[in-house]
ModelCIF file with pLDDT and N, C-alpha, C, O atoms, coordinates in Angstrom:
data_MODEL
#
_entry.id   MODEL 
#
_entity.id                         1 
_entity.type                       polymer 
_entity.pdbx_number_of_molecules   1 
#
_entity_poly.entity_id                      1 
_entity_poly.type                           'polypeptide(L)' 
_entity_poly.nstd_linkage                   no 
_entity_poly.nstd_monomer                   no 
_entity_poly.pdbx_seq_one_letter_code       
;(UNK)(UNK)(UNK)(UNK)(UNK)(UNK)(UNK)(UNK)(UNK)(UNK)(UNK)(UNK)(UNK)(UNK)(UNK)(UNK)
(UNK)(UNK)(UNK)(UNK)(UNK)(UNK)(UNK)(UNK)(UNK)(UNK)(UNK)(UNK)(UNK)(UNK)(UNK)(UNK)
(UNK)(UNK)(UNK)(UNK)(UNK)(UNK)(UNK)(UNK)(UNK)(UNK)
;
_entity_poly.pdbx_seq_one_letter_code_can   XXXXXXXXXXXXXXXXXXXXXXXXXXXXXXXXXXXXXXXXXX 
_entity_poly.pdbx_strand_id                 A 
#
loop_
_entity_poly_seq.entity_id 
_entity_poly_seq.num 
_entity_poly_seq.mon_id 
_entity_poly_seq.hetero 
1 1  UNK n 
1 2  UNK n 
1 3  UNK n 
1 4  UNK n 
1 5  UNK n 
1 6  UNK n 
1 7  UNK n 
1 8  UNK n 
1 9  UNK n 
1 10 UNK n 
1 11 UNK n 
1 12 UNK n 
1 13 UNK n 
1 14 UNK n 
1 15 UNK n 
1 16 UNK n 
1 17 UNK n 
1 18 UNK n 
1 19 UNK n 
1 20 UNK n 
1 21 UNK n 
1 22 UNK n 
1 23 UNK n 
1 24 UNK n 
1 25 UNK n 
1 26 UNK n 
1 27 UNK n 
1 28 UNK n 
1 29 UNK n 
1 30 UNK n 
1 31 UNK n 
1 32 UNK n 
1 33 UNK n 
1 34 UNK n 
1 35 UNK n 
1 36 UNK n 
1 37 UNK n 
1 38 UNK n 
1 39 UNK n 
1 40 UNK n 
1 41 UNK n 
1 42 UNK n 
#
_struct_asym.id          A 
_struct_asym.entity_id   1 
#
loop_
_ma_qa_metric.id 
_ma_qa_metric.mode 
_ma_qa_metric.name 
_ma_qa_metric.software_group_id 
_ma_qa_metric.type 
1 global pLDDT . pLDDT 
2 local  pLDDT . pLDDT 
#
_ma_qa_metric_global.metric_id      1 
_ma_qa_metric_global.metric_value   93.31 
_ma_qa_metric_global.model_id       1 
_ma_qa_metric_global.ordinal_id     1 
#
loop_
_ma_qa_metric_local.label_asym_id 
_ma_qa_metric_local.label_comp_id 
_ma_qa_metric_local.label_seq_id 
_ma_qa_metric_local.metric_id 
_ma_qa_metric_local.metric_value 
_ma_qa_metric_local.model_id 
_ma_qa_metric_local.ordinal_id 
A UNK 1  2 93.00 1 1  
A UNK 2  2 92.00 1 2  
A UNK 3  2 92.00 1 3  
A UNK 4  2 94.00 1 4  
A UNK 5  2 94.00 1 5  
A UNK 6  2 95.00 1 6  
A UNK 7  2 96.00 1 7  
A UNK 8  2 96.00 1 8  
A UNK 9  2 96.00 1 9  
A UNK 10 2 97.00 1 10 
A UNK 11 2 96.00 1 11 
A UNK 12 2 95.00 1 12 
A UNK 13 2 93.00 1 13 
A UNK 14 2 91.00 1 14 
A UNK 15 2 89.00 1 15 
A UNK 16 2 89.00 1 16 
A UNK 17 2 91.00 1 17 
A UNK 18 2 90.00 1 18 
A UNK 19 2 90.00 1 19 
A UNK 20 2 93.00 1 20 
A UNK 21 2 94.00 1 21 
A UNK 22 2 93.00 1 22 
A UNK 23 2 95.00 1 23 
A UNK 24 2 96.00 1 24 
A UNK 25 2 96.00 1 25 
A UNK 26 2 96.00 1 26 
A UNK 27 2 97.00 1 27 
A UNK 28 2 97.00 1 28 
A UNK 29 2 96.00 1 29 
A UNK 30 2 96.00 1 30 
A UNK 31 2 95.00 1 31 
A UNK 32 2 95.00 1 32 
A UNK 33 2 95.00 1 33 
A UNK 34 2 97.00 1 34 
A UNK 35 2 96.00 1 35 
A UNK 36 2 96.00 1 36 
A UNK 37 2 94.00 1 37 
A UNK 38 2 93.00 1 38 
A UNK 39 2 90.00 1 39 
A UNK 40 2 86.00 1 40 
A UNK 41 2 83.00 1 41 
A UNK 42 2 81.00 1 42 
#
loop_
_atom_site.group_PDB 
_atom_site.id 
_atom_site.type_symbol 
_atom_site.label_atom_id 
_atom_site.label_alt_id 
_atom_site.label_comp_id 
_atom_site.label_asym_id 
_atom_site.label_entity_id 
_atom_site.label_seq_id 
_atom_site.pdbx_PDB_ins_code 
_atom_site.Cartn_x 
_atom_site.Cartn_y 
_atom_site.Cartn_z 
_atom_site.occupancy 
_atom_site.B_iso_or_equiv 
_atom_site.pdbx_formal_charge 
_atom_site.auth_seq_id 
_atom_site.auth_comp_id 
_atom_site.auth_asym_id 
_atom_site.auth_atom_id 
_atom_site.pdbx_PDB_model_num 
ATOM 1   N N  . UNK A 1 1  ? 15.165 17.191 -22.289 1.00 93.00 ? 1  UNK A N  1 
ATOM 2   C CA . UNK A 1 1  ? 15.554 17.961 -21.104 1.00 93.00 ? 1  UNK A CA 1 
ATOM 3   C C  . UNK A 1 1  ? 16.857 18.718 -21.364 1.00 93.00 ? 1  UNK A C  1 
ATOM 4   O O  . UNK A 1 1  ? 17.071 19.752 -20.732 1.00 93.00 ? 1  UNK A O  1 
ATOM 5   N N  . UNK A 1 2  ? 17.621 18.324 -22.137 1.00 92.00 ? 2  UNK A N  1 
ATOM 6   C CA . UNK A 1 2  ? 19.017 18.709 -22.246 1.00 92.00 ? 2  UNK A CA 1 
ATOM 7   C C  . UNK A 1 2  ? 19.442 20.009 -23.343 1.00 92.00 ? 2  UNK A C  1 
ATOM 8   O O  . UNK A 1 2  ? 20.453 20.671 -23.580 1.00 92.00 ? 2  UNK A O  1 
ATOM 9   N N  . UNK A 1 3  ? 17.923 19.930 -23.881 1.00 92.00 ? 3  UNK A N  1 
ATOM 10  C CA . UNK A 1 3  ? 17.498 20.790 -24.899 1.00 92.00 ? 3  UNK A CA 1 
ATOM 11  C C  . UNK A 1 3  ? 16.710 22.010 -24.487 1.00 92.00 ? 3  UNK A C  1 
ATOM 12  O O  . UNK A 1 3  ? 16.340 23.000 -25.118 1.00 92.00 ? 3  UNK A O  1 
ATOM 13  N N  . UNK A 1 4  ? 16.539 21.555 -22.975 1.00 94.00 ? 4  UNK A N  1 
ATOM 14  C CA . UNK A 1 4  ? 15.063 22.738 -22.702 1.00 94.00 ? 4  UNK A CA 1 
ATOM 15  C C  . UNK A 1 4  ? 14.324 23.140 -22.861 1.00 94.00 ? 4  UNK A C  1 
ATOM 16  O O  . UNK A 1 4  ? 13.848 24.273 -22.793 1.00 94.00 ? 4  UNK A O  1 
ATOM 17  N N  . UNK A 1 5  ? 13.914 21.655 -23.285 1.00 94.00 ? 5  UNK A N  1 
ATOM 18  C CA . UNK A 1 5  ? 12.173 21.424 -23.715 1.00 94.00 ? 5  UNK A CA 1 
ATOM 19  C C  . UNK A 1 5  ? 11.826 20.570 -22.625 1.00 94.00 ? 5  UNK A C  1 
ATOM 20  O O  . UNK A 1 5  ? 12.367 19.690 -21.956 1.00 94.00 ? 5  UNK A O  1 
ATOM 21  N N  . UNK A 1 6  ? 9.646  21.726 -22.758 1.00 95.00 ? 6  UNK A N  1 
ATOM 22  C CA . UNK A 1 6  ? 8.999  21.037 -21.899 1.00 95.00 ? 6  UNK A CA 1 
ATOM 23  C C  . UNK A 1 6  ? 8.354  20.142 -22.133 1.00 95.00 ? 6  UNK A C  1 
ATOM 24  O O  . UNK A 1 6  ? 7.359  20.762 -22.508 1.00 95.00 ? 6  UNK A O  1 
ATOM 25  N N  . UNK A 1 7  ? 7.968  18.673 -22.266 1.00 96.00 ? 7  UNK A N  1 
ATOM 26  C CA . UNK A 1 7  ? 7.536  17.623 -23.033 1.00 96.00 ? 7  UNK A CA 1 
ATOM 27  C C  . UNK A 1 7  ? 5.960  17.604 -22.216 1.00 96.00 ? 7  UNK A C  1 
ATOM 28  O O  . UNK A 1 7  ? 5.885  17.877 -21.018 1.00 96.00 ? 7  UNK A O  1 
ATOM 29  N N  . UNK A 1 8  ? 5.263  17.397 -22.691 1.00 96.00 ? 8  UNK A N  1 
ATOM 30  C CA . UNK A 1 8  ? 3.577  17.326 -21.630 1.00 96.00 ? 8  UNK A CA 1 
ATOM 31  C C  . UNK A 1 8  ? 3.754  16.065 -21.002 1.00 96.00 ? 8  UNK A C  1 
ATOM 32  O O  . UNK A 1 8  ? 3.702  15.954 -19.777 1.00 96.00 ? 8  UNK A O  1 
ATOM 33  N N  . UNK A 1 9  ? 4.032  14.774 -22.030 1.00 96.00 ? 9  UNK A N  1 
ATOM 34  C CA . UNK A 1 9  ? 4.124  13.778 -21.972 1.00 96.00 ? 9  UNK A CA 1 
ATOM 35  C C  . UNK A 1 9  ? 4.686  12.363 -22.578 1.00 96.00 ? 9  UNK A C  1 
ATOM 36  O O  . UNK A 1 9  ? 4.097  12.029 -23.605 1.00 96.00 ? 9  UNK A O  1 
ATOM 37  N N  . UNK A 1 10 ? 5.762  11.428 -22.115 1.00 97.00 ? 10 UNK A N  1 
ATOM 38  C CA . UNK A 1 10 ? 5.849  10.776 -22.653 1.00 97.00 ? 10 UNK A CA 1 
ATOM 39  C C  . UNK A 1 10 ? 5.356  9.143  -21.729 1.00 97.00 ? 10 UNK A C  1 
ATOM 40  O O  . UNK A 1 10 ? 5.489  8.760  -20.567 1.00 97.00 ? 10 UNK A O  1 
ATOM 41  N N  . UNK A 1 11 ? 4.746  8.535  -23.005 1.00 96.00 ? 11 UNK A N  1 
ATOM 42  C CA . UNK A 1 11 ? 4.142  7.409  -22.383 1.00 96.00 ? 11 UNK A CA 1 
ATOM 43  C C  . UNK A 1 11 ? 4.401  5.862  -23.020 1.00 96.00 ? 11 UNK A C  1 
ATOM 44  O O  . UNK A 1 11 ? 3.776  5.335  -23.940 1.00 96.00 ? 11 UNK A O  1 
ATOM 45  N N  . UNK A 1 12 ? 5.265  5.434  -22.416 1.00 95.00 ? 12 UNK A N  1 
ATOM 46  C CA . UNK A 1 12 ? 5.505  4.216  -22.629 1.00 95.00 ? 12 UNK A CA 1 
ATOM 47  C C  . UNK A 1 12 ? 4.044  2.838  -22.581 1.00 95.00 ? 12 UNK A C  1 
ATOM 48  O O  . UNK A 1 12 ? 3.300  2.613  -21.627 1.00 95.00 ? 12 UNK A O  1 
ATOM 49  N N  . UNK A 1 13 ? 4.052  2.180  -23.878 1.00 93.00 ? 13 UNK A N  1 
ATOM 50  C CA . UNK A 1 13 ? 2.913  0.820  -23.500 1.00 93.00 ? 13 UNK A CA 1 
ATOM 51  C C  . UNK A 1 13 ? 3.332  -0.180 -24.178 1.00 93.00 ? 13 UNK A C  1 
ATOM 52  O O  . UNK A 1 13 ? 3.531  -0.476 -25.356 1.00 93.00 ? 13 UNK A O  1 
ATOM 53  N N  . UNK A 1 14 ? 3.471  -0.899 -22.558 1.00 91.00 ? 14 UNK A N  1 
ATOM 54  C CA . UNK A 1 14 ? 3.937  -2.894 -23.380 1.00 91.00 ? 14 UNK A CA 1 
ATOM 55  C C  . UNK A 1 14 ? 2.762  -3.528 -22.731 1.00 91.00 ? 14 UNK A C  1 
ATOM 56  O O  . UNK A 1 14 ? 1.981  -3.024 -21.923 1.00 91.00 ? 14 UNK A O  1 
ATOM 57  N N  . UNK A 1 15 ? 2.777  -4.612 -23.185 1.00 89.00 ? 15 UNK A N  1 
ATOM 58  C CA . UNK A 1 15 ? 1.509  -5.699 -22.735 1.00 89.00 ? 15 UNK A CA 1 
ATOM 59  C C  . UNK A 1 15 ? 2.568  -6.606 -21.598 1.00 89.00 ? 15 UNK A C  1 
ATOM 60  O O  . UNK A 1 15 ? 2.027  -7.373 -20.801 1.00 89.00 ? 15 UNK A O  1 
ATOM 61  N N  . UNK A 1 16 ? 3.862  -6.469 -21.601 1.00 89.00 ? 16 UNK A N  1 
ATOM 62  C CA . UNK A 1 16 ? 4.478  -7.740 -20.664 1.00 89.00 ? 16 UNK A CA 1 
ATOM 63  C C  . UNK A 1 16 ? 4.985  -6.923 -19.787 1.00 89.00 ? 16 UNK A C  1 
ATOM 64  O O  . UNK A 1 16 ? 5.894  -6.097 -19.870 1.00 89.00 ? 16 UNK A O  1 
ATOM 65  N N  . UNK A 1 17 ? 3.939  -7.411 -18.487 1.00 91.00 ? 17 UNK A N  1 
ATOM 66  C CA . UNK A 1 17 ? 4.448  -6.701 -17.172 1.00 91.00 ? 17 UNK A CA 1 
ATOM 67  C C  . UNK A 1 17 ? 5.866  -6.502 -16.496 1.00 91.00 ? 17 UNK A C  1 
ATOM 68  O O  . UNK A 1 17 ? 6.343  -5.507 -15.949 1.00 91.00 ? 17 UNK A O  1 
ATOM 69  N N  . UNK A 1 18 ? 6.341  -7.652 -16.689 1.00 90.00 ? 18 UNK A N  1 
ATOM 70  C CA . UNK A 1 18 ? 7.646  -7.463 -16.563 1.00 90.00 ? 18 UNK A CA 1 
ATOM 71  C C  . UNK A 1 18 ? 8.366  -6.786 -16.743 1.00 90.00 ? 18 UNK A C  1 
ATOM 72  O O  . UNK A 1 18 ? 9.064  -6.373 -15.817 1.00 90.00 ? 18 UNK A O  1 
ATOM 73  N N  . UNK A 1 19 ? 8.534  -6.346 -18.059 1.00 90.00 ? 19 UNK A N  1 
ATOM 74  C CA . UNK A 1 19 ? 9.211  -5.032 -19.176 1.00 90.00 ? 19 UNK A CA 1 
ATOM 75  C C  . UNK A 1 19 ? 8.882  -3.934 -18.181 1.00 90.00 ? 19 UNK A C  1 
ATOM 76  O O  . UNK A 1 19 ? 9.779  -3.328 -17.595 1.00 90.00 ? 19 UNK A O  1 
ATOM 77  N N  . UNK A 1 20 ? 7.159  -3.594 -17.929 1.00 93.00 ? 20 UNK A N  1 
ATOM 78  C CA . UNK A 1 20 ? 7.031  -1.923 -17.708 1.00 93.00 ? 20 UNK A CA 1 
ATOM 79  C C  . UNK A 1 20 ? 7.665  -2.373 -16.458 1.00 93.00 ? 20 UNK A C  1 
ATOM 80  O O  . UNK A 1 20 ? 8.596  -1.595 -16.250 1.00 93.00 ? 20 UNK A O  1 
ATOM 81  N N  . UNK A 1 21 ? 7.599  -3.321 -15.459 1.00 94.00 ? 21 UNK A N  1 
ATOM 82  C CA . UNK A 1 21 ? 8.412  -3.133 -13.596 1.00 94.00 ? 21 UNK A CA 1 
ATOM 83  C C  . UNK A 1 21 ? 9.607  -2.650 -14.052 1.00 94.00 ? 21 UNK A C  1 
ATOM 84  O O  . UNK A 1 21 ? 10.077 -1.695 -13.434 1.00 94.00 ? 21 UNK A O  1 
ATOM 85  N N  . UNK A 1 22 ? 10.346 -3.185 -15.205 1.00 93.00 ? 22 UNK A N  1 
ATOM 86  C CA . UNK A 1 22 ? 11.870 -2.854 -15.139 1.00 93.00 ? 22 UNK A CA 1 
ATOM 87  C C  . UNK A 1 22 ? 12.318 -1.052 -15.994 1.00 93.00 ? 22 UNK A C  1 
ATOM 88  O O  . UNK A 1 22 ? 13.243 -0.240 -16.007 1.00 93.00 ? 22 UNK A O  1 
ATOM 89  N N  . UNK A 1 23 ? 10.944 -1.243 -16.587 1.00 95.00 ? 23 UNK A N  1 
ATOM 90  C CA . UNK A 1 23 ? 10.705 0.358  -17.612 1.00 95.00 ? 23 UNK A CA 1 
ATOM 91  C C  . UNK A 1 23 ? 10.607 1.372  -16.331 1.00 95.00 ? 23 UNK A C  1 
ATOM 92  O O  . UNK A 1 23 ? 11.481 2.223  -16.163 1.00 95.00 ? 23 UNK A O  1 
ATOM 93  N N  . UNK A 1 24 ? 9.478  1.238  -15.420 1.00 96.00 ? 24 UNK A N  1 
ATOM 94  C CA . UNK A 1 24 ? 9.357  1.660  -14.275 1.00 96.00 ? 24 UNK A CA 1 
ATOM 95  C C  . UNK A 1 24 ? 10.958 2.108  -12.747 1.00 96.00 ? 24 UNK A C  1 
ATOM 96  O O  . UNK A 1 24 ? 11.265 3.007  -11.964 1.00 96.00 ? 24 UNK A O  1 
ATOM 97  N N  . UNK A 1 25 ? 11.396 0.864  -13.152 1.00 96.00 ? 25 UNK A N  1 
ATOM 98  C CA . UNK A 1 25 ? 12.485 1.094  -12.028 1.00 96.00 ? 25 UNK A CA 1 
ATOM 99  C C  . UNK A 1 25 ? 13.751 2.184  -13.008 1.00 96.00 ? 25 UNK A C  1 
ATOM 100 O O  . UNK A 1 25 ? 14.353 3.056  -12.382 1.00 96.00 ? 25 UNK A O  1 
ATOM 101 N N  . UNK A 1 26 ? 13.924 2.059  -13.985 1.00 96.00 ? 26 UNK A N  1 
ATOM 102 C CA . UNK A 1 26 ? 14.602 2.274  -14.849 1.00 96.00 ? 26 UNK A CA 1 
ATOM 103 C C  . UNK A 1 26 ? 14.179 4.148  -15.207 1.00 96.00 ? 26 UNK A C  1 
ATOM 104 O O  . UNK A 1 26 ? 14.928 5.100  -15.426 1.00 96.00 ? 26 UNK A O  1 
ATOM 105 N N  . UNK A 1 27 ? 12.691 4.054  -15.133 1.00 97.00 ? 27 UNK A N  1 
ATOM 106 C CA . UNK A 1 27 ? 12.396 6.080  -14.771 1.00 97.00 ? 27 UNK A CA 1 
ATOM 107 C C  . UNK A 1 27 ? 13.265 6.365  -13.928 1.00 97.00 ? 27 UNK A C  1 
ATOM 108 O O  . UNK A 1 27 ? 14.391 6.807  -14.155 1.00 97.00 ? 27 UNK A O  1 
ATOM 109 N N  . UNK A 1 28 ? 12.595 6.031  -12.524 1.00 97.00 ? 28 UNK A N  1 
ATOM 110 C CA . UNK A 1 28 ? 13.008 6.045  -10.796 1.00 97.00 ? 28 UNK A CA 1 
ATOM 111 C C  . UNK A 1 28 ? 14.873 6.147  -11.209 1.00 97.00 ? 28 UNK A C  1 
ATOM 112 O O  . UNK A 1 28 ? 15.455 7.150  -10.795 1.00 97.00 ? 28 UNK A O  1 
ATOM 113 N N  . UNK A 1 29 ? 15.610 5.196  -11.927 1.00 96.00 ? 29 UNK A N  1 
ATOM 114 C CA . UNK A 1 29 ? 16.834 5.410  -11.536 1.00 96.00 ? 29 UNK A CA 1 
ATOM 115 C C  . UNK A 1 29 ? 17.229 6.719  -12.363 1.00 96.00 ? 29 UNK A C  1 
ATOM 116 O O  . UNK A 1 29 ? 18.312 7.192  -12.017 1.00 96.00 ? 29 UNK A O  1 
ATOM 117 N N  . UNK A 1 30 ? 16.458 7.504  -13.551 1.00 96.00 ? 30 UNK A N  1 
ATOM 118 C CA . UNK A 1 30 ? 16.621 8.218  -13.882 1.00 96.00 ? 30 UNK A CA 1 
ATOM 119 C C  . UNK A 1 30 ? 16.769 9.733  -13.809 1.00 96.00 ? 30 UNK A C  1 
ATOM 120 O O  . UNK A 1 30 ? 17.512 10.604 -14.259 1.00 96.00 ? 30 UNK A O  1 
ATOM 121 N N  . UNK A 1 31 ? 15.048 9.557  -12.544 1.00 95.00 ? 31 UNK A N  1 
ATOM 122 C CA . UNK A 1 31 ? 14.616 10.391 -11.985 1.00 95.00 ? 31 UNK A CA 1 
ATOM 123 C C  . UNK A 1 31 ? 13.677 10.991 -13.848 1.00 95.00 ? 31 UNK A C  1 
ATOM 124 O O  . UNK A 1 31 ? 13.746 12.148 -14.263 1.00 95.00 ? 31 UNK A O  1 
ATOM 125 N N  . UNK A 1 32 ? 13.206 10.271 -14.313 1.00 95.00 ? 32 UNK A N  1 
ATOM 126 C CA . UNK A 1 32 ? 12.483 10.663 -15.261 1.00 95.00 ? 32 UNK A CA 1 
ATOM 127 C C  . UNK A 1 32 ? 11.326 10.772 -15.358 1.00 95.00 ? 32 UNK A C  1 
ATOM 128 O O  . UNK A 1 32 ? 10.596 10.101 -14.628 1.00 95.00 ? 32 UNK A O  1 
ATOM 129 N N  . UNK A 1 33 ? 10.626 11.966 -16.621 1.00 95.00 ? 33 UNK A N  1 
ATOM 130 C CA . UNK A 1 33 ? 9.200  12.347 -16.146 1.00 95.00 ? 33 UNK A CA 1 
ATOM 131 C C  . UNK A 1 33 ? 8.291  11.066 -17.283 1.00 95.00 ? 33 UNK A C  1 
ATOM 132 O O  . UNK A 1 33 ? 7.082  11.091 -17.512 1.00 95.00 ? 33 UNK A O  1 
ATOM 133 N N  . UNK A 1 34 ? 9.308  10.022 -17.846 1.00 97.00 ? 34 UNK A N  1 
ATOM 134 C CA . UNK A 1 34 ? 8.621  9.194  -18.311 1.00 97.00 ? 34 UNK A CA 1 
ATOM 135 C C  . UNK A 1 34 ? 7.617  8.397  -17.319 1.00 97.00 ? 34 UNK A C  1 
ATOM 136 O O  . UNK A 1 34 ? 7.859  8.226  -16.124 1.00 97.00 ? 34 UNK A O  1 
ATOM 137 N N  . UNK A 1 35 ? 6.070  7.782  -18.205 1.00 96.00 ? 35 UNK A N  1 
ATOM 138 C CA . UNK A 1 35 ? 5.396  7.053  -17.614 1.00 96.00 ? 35 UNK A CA 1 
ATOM 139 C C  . UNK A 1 35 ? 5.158  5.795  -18.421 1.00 96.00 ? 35 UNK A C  1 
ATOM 140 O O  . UNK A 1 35 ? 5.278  5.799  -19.646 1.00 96.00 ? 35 UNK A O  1 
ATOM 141 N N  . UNK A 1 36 ? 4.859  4.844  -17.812 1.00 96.00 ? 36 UNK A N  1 
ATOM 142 C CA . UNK A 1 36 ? 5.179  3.789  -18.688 1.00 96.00 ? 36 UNK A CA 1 
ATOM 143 C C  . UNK A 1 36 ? 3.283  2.509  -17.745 1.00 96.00 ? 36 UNK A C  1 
ATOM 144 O O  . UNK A 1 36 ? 2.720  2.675  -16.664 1.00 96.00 ? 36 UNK A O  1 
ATOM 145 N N  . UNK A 1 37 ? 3.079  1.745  -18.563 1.00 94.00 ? 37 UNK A N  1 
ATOM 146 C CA . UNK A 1 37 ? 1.960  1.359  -18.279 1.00 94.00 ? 37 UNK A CA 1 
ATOM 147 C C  . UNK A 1 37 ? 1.620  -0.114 -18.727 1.00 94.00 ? 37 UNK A C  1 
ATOM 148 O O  . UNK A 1 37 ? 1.280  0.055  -19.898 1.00 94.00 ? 37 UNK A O  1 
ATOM 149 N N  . UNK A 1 38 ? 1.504  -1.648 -18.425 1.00 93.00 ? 38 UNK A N  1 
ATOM 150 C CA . UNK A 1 38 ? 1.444  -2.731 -18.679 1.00 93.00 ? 38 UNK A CA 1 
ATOM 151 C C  . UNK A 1 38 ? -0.002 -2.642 -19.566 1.00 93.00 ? 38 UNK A C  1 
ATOM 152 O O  . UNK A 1 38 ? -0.701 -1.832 -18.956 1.00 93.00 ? 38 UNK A O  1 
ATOM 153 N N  . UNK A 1 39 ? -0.574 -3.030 -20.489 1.00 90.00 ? 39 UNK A N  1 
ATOM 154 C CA . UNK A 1 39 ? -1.910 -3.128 -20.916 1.00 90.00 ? 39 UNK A CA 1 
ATOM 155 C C  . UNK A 1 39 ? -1.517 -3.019 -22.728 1.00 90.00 ? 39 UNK A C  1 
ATOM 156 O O  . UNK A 1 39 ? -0.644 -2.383 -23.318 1.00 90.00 ? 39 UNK A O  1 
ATOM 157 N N  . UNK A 1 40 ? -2.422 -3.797 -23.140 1.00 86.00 ? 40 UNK A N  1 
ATOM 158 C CA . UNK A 1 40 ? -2.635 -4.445 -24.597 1.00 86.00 ? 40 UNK A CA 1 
ATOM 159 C C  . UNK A 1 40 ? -2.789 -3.007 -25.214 1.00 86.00 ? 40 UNK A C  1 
ATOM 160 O O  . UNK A 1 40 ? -3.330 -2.268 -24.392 1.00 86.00 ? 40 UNK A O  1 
ATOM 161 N N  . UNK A 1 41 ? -2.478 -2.345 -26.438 1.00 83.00 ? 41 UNK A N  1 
ATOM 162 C CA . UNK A 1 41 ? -2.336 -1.345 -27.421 1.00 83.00 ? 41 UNK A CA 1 
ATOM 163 C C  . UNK A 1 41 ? -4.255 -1.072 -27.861 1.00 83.00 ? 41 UNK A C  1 
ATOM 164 O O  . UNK A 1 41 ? -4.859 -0.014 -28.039 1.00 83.00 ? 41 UNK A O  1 
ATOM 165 N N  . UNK A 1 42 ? -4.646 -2.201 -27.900 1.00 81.00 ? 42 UNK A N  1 
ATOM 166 C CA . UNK A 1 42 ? -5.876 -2.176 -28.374 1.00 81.00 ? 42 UNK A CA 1 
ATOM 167 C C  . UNK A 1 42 ? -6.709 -1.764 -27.102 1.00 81.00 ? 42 UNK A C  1 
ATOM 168 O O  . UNK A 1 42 ? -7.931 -1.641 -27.178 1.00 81.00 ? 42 UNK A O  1 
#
């Protein structure tokens, strides 16, 4: 962003829910266009 680039997407994936609630609150305090998602890689 600081560069003034448009990114399509960035996507965060952990398997421990916990992590993405706090990955999640942690966008929100950012106001970021990151997305982030609990579920196994495979």
């Amino acid at each position: 962003q600081a560069r003034g680039q448009q990114v399509k997407k960035i996507l965060g994936i952990e398997i421990m829910p916990e992590a993405i609630k706090g990955a999640k609150e942690n966008a929100a305090l950012n106001n970021s266009i990151c997305q982030f998602i609990a579920e196994d890689v495979k």
